[in-house]
Structure formats: C-alpha cells, structure tokens
N, C-alpha and C. Protein backbone atom coordinates (compact mmCIF):
# COMPACT_ATOMS: atom_id res chain seq x y z
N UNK A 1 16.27 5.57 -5.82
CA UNK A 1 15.09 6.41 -5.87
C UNK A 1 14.83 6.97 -4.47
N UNK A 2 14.24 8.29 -4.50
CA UNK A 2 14.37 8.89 -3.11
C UNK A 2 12.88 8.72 -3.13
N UNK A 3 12.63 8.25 -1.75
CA UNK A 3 11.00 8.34 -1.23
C UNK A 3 10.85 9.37 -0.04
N UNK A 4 9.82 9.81 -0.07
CA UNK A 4 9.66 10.82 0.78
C UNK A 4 8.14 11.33 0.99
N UNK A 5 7.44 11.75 1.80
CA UNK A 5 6.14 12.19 2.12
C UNK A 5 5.74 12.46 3.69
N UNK A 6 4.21 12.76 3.13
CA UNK A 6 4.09 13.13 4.94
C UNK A 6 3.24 11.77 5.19
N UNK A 7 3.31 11.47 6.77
CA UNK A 7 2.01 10.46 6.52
C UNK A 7 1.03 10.80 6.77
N UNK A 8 0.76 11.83 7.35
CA UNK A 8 -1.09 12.23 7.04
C UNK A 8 -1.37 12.20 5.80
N UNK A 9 -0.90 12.81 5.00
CA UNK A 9 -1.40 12.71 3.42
C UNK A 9 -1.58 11.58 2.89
N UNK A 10 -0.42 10.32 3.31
CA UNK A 10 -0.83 8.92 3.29
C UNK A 10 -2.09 8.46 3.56
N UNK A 11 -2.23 8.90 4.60
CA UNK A 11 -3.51 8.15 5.66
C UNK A 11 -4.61 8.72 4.75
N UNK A 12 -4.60 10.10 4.43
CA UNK A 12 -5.76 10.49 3.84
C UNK A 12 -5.88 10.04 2.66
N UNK A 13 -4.71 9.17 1.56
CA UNK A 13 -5.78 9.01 0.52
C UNK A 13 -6.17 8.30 0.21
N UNK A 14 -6.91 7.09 1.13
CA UNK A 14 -7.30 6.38 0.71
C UNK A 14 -8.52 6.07 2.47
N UNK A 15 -9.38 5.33 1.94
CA UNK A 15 -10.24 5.25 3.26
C UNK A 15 -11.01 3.79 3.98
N UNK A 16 -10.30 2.73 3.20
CA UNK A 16 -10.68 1.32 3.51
C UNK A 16 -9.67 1.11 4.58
N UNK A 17 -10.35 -0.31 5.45
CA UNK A 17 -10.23 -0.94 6.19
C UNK A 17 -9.14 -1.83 6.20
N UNK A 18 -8.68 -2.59 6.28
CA UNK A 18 -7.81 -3.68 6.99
C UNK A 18 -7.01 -3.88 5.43
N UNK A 19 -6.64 -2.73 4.51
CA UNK A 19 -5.70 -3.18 3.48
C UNK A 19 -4.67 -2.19 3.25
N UNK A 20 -3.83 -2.47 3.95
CA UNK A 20 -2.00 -1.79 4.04
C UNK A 20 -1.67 -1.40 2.68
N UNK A 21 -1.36 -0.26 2.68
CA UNK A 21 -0.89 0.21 1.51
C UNK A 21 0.77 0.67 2.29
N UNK A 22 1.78 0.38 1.01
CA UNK A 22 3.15 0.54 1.14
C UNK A 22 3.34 1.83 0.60
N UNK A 23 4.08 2.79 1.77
CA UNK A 23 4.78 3.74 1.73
C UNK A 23 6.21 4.33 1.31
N UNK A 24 7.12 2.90 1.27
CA UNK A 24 8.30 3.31 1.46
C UNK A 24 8.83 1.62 0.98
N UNK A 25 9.78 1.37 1.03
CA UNK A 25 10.65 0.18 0.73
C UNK A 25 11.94 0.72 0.71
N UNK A 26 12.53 -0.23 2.40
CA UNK A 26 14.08 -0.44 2.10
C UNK A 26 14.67 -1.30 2.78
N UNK A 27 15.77 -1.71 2.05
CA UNK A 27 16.73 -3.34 2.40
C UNK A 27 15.41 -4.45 2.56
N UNK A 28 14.63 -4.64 1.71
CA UNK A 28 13.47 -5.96 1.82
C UNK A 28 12.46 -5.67 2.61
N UNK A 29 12.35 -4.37 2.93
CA UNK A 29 11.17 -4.41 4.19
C UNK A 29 10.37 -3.15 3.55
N UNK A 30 9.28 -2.84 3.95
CA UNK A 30 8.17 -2.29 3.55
C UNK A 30 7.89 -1.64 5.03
N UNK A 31 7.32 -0.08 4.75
CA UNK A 31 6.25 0.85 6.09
C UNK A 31 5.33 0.66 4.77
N UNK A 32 4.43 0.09 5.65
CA UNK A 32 2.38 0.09 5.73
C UNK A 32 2.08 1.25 6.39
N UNK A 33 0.73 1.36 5.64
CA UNK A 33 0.01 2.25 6.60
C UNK A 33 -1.25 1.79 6.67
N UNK A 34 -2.10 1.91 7.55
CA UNK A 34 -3.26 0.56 7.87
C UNK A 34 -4.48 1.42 8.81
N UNK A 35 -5.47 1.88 7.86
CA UNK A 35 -6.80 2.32 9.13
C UNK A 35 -7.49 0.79 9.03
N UNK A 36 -8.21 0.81 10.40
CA UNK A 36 -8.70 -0.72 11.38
C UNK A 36 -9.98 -0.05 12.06
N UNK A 37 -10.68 -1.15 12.30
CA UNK A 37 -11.22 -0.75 12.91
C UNK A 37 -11.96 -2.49 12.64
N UNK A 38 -12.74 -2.57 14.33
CA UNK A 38 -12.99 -4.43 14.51
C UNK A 38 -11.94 -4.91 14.78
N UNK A 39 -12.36 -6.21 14.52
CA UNK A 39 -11.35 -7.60 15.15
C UNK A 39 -10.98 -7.94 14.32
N UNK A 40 -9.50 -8.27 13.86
CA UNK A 40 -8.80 -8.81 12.44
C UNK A 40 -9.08 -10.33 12.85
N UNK A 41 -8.30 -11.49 12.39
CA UNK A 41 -8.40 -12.95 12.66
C UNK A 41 -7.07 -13.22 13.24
N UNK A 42 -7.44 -14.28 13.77
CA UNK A 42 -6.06 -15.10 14.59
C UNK A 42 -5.02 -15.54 13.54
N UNK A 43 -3.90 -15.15 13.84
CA UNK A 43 -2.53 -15.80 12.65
C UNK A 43 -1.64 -15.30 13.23
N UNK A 44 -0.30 -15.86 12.92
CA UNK A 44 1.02 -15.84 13.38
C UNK A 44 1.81 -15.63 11.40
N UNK A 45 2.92 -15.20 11.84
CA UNK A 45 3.85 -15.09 10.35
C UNK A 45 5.16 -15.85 10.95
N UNK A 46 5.48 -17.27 10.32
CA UNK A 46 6.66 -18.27 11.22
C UNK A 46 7.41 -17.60 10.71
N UNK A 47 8.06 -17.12 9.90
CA UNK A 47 9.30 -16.70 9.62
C UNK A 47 9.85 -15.12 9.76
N UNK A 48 8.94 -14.48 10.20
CA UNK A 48 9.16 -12.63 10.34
C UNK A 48 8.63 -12.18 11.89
N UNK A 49 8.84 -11.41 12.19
CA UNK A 49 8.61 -9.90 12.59
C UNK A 49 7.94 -9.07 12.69
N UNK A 50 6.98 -8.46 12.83
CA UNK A 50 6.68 -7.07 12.59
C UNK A 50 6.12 -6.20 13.91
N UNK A 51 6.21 -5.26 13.04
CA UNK A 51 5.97 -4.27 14.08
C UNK A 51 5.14 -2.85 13.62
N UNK A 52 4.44 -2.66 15.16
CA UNK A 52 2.87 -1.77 15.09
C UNK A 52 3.38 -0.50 15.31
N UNK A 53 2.90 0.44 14.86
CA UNK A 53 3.47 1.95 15.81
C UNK A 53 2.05 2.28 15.22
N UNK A 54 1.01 3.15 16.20
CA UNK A 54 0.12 3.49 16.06
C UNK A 54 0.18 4.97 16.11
N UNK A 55 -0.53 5.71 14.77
CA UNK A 55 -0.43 7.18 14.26
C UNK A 55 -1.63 7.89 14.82
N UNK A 56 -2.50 7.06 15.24
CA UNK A 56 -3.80 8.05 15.28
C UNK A 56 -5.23 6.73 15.70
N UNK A 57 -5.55 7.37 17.04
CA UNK A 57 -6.89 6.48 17.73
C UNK A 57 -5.87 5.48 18.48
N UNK A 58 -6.84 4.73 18.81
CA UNK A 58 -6.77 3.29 19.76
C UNK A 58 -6.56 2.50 19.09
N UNK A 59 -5.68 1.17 19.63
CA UNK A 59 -5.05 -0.13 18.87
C UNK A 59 -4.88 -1.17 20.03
N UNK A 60 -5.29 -2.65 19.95
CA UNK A 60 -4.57 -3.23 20.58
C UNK A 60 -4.49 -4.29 20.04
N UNK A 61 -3.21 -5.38 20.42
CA UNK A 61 -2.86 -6.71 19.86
C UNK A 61 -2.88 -7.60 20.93
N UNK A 62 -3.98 -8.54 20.01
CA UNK A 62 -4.31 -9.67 21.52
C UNK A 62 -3.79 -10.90 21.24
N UNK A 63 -3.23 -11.21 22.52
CA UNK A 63 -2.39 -12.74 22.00
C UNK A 63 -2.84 -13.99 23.00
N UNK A 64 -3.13 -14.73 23.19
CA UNK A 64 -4.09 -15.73 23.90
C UNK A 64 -3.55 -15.43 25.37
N UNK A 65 -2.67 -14.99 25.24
CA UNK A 65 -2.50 -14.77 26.90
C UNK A 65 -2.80 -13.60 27.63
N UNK A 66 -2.90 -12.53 26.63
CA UNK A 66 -2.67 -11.14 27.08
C UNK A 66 -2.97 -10.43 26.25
N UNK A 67 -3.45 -9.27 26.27
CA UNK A 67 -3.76 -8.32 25.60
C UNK A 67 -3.26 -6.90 25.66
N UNK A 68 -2.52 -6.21 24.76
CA UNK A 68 -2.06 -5.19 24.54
C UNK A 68 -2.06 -3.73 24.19
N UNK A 69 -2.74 -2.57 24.68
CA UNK A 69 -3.75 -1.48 24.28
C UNK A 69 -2.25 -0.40 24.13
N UNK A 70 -2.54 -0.19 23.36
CA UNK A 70 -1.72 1.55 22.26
C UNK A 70 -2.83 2.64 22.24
N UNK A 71 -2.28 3.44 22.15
CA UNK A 71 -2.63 4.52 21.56
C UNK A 71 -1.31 5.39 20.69
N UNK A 72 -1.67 6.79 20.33
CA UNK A 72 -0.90 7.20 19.45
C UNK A 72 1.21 7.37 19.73
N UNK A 73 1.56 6.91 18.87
CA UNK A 73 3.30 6.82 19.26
C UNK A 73 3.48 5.13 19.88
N UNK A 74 2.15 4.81 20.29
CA UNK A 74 2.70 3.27 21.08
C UNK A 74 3.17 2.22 20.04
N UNK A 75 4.13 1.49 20.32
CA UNK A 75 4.78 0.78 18.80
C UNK A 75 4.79 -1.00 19.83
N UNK A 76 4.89 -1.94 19.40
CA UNK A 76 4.98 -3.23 19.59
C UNK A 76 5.45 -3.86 18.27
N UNK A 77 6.17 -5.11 18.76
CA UNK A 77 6.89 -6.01 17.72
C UNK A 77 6.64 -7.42 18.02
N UNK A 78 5.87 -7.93 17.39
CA UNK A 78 5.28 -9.31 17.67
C UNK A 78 6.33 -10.15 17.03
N UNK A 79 6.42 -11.26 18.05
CA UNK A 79 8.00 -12.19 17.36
C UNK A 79 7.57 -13.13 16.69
N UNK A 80 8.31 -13.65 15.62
CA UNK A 80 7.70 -14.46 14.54
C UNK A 80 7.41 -16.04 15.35
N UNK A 81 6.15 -16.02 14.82
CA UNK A 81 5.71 -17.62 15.12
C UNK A 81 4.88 -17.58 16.21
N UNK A 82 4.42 -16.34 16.62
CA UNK A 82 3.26 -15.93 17.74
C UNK A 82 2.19 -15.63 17.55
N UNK A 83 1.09 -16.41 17.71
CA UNK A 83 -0.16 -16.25 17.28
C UNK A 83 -0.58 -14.71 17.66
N UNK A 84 -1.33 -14.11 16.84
CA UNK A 84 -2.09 -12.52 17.51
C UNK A 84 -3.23 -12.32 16.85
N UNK A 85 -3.87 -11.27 17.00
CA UNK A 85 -4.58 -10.52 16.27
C UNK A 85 -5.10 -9.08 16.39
N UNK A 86 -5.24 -8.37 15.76
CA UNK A 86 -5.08 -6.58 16.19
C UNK A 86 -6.91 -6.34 15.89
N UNK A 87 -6.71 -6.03 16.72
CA UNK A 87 -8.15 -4.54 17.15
C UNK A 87 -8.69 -3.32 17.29
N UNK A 88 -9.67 -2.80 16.98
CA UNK A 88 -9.34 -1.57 17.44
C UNK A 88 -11.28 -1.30 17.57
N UNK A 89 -11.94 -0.69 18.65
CA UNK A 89 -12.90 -0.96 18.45
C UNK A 89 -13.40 0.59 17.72
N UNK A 90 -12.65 1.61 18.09
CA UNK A 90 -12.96 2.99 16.84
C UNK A 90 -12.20 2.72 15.55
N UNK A 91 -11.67 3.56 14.56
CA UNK A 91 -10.91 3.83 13.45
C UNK A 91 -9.75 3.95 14.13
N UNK A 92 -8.73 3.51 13.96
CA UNK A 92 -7.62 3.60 13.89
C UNK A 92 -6.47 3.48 12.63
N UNK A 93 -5.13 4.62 12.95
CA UNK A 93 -4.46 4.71 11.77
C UNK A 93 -3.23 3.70 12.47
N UNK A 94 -2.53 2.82 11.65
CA UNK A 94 -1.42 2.12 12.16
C UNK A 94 -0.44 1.95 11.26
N UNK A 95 1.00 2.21 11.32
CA UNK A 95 1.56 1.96 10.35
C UNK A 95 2.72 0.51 10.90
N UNK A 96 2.57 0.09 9.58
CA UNK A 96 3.19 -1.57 10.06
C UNK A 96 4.82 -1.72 9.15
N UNK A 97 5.78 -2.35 9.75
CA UNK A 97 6.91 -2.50 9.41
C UNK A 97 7.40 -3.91 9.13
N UNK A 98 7.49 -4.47 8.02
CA UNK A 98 7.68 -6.23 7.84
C UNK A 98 8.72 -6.27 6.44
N UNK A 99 8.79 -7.24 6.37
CA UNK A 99 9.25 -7.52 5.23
C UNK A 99 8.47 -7.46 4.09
N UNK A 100 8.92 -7.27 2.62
CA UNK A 100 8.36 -7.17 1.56
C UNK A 100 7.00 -8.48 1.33
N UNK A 101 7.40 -9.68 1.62
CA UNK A 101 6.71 -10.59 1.19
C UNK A 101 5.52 -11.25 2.30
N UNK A 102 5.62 -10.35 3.42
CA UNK A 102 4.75 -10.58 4.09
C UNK A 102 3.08 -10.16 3.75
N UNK A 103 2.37 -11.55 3.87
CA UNK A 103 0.76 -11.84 3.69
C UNK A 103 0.08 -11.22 5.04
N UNK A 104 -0.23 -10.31 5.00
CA UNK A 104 -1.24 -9.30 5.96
C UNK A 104 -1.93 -10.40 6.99
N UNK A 105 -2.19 -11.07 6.49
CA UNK A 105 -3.00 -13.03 7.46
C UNK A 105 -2.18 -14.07 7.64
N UNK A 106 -0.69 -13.48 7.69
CA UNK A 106 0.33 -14.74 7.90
C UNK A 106 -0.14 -16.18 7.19
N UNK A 107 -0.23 -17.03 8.10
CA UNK A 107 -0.43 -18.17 7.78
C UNK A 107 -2.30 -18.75 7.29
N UNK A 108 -2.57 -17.98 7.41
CA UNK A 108 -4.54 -17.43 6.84
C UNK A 108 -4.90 -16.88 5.73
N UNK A 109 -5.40 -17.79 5.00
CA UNK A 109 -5.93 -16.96 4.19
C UNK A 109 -7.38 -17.02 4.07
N UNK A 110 -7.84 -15.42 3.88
CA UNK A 110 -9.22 -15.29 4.85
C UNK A 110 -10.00 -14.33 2.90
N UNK A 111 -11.26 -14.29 3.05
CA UNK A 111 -11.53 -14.10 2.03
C UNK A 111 -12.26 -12.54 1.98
N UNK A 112 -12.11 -12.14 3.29
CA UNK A 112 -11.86 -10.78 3.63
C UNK A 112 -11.36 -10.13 3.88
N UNK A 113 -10.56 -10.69 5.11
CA UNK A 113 -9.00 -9.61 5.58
C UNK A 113 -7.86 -9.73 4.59
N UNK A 114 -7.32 -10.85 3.68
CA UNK A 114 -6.11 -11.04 3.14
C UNK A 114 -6.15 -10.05 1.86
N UNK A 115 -5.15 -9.07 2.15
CA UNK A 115 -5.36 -7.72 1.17
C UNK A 115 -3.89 -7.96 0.44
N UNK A 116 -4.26 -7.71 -0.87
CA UNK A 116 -3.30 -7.83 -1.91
C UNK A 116 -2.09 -7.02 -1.56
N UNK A 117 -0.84 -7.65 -2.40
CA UNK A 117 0.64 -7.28 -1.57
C UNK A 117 0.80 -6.24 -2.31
N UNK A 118 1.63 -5.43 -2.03
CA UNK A 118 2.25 -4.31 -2.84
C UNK A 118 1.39 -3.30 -3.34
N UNK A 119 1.00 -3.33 -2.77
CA UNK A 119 -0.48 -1.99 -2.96
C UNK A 119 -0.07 -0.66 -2.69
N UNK A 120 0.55 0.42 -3.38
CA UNK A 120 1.50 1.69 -3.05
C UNK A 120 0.26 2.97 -2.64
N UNK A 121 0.64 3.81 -1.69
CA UNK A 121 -0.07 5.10 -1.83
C UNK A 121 0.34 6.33 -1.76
C-alpha cells in the first residue's frame, strides 16, 4: 500500500494535545505526529528508541541532567532506557518516530497522557 501526504494537512486535522496520531508505517515503525503543549510525565521506553523532529513552535526534552530546546527541523533521539520528558511551554507540532508497539508513557501509565495506540490521521 502506498502512503503518502502532506504533513500540514496532518497537523491540521485534528487539534488535541499529547495524542500521536500515525501517519505512515514501515518495517515495524510508525511517524507520529504530536501537537504539545505543557509538561508531559517522567518515563523511559527499556526496549526502543525514538526520535523527535520538531515541525512547528518550540520543543524541549528534559532529562534529569540536562535539558534540551528545538525548535523547527531540530530532531533528537532519546536512547532506550533513559528517563525524559518533553515540553513545550506554547503549542507545538512534533512528529515522533518509534516502533509500532510503543506506549506514548513508556513504562507509565498515566490516566491522562497515555493515548491509545494506532490512532491514524
């Protein structure tokens, strides 16, 4: 199946907070696309990867030691089993790159941020 789109049109159709909707799927991995805005929660994912590339506004990923500020095109790859958590104190658009089975709260499950998997847009 061929996938294809723009991602502004992504970004625009939909307008909630901290729940990744999947764009694309290939070889087991999933592009998110993610508007933020606030402080997500502290969690690590032990067994994956991922990685930020920020489309639009301010982003940063804070990790107990250090803290990390993006803006648009800036991309980071947090290594599995590293505690973080992403921020952004305006709206921000972010698109995220992980594997299929990755839980948005890694090892957390939170009864606000943890947004259902496979959510297409």
């Amino acid at each position: 199946m061929i996938q294809q789109g723009t991602i502004a049109t992504k970004f625009s159709a939909f307008s909630e907070q901290w729940r990744p909707k999947v764009i694309a799927s290939l070889n087991g991995q999933e592009l998110k696309v993610v508007k933020v805005q606030g402080v997500f929660p502290w969690h690590l994912h032990e067994d994956c990867e991922e990685m930020f590339l920020v489309w639009k506004g301010r982003f940063r990923v804070e990790f107990r030691d250090h803290v990390v500020e993006m803006g648009p095109g800036d991309y980071i790859v947090v290594p599995r089993g590293v505690q973080h958590r992403t921020a952004a104190d305006d709206e921000a658009e972010v698109m995220i790159f992980e594997p299929a089975e990755v839980r948005n709260t890694g090892n957390v499950v939170d009864d606000t941020f943890t947004a259902p998997q496979g959510v297409r847009v």
